[in-house]
C-alpha atoms as a PDB file:
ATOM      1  CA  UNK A   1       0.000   0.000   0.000  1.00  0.00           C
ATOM      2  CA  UNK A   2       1.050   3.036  -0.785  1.00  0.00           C
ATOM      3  CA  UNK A   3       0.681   6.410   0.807  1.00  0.00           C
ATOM      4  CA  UNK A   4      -0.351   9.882  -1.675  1.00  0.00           C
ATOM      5  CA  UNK A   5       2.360  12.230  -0.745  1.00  0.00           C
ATOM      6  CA  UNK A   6      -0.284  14.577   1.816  1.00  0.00           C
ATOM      7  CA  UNK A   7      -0.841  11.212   3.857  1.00  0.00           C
ATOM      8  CA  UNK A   8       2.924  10.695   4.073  1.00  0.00           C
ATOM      9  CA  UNK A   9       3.231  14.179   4.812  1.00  0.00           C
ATOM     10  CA  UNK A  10       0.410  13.827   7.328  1.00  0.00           C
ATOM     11  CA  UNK A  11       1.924  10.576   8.707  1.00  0.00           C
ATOM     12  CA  UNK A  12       5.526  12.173   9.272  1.00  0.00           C
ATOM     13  CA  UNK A  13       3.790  15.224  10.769  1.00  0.00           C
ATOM     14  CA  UNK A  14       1.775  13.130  13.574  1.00  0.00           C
ATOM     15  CA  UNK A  15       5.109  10.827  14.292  1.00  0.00           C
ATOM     16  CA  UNK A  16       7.366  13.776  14.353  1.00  0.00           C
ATOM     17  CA  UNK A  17       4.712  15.426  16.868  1.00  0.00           C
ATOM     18  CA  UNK A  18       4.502  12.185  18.748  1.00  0.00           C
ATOM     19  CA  UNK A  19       8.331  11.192  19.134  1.00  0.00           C
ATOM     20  CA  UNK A  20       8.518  15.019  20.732  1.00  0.00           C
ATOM     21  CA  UNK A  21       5.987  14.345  22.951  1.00  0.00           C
ATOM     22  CA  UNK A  22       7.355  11.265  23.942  1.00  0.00           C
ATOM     23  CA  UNK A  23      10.711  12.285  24.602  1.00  0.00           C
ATOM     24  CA  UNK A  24       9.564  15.448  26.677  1.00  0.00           C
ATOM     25  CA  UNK A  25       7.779  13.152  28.489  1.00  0.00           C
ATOM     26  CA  UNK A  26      10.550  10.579  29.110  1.00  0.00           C
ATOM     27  CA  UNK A  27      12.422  13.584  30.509  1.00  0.00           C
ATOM     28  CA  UNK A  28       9.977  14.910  32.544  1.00  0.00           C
ATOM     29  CA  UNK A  29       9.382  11.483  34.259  1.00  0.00           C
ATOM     30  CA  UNK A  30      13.770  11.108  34.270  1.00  0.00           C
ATOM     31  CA  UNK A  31      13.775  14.054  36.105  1.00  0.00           C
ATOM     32  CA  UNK A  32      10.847  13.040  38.726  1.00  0.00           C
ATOM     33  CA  UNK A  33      12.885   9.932  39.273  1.00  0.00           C
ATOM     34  CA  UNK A  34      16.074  11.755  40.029  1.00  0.00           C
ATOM     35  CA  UNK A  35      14.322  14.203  42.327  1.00  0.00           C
ATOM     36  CA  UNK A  36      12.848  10.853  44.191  1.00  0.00           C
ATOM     37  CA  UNK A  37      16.364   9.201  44.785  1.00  0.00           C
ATOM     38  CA  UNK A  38      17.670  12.375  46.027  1.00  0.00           C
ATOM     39  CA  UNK A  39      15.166  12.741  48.306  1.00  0.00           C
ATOM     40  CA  UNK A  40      15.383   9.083  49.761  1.00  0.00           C
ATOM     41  CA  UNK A  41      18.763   9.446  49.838  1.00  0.00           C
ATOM     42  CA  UNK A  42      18.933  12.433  52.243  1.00  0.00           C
ATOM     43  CA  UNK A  43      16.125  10.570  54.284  1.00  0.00           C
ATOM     44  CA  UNK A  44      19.250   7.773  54.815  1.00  0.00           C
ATOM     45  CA  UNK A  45      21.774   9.668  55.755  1.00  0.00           C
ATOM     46  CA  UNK A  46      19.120  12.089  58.001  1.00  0.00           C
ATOM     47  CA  UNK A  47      20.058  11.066  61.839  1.00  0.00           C
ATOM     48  CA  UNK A  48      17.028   8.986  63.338  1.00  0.00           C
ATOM     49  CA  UNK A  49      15.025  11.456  65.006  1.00  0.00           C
ATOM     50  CA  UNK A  50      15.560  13.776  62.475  1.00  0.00           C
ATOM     51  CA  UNK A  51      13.665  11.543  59.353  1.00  0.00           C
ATOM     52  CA  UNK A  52      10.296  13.156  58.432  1.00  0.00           C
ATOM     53  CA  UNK A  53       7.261  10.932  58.739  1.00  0.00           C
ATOM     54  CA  UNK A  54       3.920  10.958  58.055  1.00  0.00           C
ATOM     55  CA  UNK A  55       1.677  13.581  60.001  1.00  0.00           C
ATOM     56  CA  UNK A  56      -0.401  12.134  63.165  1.00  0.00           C
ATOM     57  CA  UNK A  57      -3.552  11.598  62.670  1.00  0.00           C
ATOM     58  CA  UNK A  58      -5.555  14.097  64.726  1.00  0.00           C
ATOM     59  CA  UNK A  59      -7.503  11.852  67.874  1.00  0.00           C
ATOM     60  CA  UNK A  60     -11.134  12.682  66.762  1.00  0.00           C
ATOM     61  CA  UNK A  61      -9.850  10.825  63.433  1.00  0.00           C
ATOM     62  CA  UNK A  62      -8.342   7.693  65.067  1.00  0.00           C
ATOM     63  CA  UNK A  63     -10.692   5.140  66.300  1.00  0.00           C
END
């Protein structure tokens, strides 16, 4: 099968569109990763008492 030369046009206009948006996208989620093992990483070498955790729960919530 062969493509007219507007559908081939067409064609390398969505893929060129489409590999962009994929790579942007493959960076943005690089750069969420990195942000994540630098942030476990200072959680390791934070002393004990000094690690964040997770909020208490206020005691009307608890049951």
């Amino acid at each position: 099968m062969r493509l007219s030369p507007a559908a081939l046009s067409q064609t390398n206009t969505n893929y060129s569109q489409e590999k962009h948006r994929c790579e942007y996208l493959h960076s943005k989620l690089a750069h969420i990763k990195r942000l994540i093992a630098e942030y476990d990483q200072r959680q390791l070498q934070a002393p004990r008492g000094r690690r964040s955790r997770a909020p208490a729960r206020p005691a009307h919530l608890t049951g």
